[in-house]
C-alpha atoms as a PDB file:
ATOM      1  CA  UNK A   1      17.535 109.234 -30.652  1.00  0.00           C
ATOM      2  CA  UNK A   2      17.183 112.237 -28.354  1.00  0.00           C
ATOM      3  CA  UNK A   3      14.860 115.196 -29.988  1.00  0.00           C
ATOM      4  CA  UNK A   4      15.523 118.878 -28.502  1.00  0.00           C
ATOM      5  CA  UNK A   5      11.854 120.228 -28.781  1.00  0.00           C
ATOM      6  CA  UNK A   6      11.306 123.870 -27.455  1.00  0.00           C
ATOM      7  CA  UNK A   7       9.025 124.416 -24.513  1.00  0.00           C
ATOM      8  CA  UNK A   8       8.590 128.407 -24.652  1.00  0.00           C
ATOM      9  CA  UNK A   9       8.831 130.824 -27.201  1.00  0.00           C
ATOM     10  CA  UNK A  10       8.767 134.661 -27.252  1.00  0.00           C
ATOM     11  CA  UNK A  11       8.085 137.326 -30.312  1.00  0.00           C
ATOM     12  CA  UNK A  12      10.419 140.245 -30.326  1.00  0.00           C
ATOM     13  CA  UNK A  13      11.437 143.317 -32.160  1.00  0.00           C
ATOM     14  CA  UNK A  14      13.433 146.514 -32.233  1.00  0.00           C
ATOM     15  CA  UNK A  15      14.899 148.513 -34.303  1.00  0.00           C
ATOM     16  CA  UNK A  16      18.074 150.827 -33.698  1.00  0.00           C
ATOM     17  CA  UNK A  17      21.003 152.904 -35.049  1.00  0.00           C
ATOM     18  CA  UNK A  18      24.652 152.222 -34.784  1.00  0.00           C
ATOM     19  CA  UNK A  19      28.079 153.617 -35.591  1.00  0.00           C
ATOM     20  CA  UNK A  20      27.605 151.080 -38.753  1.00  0.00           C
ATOM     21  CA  UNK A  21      25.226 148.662 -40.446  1.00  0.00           C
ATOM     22  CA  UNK A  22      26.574 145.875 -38.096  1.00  0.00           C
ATOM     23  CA  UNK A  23      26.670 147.784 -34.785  1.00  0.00           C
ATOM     24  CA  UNK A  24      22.823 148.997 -35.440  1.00  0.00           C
ATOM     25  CA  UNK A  25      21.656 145.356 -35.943  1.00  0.00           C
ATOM     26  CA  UNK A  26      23.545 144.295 -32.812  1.00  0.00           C
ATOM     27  CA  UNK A  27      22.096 147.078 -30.517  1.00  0.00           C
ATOM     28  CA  UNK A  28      18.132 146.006 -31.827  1.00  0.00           C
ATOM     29  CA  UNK A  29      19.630 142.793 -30.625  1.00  0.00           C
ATOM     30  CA  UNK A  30      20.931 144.450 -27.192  1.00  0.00           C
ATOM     31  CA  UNK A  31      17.451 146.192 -27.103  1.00  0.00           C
ATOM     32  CA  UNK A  32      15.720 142.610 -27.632  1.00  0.00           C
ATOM     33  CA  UNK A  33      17.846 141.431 -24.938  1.00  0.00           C
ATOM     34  CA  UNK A  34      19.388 138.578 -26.999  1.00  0.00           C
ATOM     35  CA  UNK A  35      22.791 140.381 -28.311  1.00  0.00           C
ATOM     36  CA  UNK A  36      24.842 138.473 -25.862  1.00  0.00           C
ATOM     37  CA  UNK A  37      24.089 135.274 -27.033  1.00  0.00           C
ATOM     38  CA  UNK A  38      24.407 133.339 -30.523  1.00  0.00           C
ATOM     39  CA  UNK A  39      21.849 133.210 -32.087  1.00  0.00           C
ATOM     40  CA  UNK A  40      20.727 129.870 -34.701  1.00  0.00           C
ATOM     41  CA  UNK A  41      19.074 130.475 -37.236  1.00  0.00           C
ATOM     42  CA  UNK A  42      15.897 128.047 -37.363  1.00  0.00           C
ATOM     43  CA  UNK A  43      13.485 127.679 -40.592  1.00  0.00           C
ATOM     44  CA  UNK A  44      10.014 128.275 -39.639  1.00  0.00           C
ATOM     45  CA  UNK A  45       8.065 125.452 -38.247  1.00  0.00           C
ATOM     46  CA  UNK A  46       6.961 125.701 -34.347  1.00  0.00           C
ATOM     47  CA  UNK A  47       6.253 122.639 -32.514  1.00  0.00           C
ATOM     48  CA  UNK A  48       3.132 121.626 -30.825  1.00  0.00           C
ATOM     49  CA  UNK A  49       1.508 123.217 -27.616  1.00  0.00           C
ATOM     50  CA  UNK A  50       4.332 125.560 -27.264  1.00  0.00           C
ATOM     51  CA  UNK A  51       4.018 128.576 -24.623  1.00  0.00           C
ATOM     52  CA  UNK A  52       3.853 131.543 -25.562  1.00  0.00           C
ATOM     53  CA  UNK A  53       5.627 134.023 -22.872  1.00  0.00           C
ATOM     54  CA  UNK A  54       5.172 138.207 -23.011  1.00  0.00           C
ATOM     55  CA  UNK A  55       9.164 138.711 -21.073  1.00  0.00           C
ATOM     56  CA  UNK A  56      12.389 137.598 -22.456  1.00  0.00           C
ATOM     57  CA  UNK A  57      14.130 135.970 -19.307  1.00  0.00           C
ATOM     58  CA  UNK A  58      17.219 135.874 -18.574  1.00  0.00           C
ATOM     59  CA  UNK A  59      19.910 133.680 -20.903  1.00  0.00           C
ATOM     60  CA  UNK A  60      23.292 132.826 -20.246  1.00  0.00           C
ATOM     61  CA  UNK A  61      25.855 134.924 -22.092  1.00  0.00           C
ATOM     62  CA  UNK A  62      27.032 133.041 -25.088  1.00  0.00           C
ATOM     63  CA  UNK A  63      23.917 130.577 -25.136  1.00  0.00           C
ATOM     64  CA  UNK A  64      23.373 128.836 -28.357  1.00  0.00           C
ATOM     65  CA  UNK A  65      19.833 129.939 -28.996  1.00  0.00           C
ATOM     66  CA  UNK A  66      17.066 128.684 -31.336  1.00  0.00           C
ATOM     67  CA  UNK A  67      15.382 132.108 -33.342  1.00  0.00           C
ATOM     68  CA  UNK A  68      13.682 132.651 -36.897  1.00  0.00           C
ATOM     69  CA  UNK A  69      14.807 136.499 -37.296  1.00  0.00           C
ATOM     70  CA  UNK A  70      13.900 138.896 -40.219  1.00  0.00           C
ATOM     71  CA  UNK A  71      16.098 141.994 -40.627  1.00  0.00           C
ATOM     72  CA  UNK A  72      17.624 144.834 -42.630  1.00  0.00           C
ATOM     73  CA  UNK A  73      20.026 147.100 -42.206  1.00  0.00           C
ATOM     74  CA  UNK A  74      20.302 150.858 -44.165  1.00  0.00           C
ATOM     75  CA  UNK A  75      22.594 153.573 -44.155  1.00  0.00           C
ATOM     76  CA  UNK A  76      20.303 155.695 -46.475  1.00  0.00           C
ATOM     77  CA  UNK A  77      19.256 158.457 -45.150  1.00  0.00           C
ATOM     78  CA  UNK A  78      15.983 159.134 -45.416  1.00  0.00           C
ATOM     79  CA  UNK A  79      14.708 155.038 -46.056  1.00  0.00           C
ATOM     80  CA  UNK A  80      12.222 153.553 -44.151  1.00  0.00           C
ATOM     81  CA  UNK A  81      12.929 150.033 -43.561  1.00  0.00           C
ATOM     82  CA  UNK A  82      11.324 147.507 -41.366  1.00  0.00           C
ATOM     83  CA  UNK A  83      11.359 143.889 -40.349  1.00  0.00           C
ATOM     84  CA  UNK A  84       8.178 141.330 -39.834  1.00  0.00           C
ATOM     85  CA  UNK A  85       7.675 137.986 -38.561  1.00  0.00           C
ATOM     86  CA  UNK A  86       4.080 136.445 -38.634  1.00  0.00           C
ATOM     87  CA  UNK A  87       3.021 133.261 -36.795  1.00  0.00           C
ATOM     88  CA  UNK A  88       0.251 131.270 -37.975  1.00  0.00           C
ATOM     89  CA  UNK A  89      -1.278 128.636 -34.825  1.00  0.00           C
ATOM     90  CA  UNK A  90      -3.426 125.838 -36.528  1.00  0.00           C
ATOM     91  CA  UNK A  91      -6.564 124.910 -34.996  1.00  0.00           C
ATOM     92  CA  UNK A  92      -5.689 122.054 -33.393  1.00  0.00           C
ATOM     93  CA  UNK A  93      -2.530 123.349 -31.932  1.00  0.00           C
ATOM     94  CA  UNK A  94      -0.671 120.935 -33.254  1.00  0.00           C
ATOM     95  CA  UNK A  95       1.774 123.328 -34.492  1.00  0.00           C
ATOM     96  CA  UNK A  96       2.201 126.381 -36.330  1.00  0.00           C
ATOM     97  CA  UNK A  97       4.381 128.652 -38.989  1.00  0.00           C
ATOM     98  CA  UNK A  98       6.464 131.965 -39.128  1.00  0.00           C
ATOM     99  CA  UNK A  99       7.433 133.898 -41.907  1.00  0.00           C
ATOM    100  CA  UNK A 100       9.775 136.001 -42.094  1.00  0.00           C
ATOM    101  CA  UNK A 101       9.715 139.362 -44.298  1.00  0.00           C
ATOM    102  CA  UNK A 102      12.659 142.921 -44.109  1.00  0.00           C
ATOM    103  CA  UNK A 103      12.328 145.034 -46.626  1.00  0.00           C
ATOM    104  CA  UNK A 104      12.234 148.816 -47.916  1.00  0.00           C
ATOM    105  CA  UNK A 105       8.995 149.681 -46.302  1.00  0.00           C
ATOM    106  CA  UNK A 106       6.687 150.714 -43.885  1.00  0.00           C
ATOM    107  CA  UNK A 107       5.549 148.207 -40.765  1.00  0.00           C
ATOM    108  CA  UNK A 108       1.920 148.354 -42.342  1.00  0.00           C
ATOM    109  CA  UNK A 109       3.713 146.621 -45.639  1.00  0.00           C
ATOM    110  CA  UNK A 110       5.799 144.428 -43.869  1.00  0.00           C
ATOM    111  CA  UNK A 111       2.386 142.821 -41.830  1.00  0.00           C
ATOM    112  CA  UNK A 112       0.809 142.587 -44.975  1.00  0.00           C
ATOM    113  CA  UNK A 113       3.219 140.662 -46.634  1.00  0.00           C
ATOM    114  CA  UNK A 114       3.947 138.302 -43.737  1.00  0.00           C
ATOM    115  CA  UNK A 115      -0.025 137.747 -43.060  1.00  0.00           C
ATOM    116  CA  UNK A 116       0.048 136.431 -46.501  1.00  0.00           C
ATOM    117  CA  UNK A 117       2.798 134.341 -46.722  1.00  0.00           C
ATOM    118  CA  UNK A 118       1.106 132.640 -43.291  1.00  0.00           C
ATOM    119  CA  UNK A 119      -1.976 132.320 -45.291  1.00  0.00           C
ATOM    120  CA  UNK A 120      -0.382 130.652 -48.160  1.00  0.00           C
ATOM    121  CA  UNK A 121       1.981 128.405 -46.074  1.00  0.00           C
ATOM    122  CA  UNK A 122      -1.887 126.871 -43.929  1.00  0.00           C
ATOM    123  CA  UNK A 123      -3.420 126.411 -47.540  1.00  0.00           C
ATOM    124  CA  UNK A 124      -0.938 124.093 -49.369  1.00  0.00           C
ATOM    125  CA  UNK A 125      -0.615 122.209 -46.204  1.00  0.00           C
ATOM    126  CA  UNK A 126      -4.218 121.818 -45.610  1.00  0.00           C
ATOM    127  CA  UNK A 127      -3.834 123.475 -42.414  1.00  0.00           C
ATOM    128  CA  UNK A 128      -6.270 125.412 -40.786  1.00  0.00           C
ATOM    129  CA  UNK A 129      -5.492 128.851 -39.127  1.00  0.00           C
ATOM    130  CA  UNK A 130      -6.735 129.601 -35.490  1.00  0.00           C
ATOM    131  CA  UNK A 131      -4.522 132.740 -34.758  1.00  0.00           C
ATOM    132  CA  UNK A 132      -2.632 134.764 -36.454  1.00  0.00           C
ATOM    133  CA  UNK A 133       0.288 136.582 -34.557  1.00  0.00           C
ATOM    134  CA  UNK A 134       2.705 139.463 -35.923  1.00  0.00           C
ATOM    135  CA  UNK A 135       5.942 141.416 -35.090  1.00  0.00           C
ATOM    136  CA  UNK A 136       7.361 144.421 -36.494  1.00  0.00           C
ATOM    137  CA  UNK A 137      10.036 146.873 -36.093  1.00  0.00           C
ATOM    138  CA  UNK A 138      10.393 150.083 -38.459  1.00  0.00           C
ATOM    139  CA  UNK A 139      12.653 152.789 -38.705  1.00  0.00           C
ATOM    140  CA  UNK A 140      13.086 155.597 -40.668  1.00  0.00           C
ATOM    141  CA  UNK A 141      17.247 156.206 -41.230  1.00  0.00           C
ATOM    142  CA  UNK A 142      18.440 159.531 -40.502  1.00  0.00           C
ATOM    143  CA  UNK A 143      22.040 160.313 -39.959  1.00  0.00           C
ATOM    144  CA  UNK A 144      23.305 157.120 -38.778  1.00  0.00           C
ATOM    145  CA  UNK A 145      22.749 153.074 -40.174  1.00  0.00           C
ATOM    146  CA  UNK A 146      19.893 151.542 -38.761  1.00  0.00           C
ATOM    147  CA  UNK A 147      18.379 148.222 -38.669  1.00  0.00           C
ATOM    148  CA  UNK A 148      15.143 146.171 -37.995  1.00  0.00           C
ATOM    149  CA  UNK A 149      14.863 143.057 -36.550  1.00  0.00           C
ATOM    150  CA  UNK A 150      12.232 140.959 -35.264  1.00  0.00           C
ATOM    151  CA  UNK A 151      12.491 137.759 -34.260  1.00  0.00           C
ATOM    152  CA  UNK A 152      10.782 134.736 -32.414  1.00  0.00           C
ATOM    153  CA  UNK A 153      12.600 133.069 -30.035  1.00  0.00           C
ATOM    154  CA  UNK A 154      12.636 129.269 -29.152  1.00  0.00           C
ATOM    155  CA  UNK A 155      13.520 128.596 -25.187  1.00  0.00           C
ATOM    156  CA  UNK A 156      13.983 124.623 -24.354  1.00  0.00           C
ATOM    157  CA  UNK A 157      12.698 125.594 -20.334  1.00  0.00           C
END
């Protein structure tokens, strides 16, 4: 059997506003620079020795690609939502973790409660953390929806 194992991945976030709910989650995604493809929604394990790269490249439009995303969106006016991933890299790089984490908050919440749930996800599996990693998007809604999103991204080149 043939295993697709990522090569590259990439931590993202943004955080916009939109004509709705819908449209502000889809222009963090334009902002990202992954809102012309379709996205598939992984659980949170990253494979072994994968690189980690700093620019999103270039994707075909309408790519079927690999990403662990938190968001929210809010059309509450005055709210202050945000969206957080946090990696955990084990010691021996033979692997890692993400969690994912939206919620009515600020960004300083959001890292706290990802950081955590990294912490707690290395102890029960007798894993030992050598870096911890975080991404966050906040934004506070005015007059329009909004939405947070962050995301890693899983590339297969």
């Amino acid at each position: 059997m043939s295993w697709i194992t990522p090569k590259k991945a990439i931590m993202v976030a943004a955080s916009a506003e939109g004509g709705t709910k819908l449209n502000a989650f889809d222009n963090a995604l334009l902002k990202m620079g992954i809102g012309n493809v379709n996205l598939v929604k992984l659980s949170s394990v990253i494979p072994a020795h994968i690189e980690w790269i700093e620019k999103m490249p270039e994707v075909p439009i309408g790519m079927l690609l690999p990403t662990v995303y938190a968001h929210i969106e809010s059309d509450e006016p005055g709210s202050t939502i945000s969206a957080a991933l946090g990696v955990g890299i084990s010691e021996d790089n033979n692997g890692g973790l993400i969690y994912e984490y939206s919620g009515y908050c600020t960004k300083e919440e959001a890292i706290e409660m990802v950081k955590k749930m990294v912490e707690e996800g290395f102890r029960v599996r007798g894993w030992k953390l050598k870096e911890f990693k975080v991404v966050v998007s906040e934004i506070t809604v005015k007059d329009k929806p909004a939405a947070a999103l962050a995301a890693v991204v899983m590339l297969p080149y």
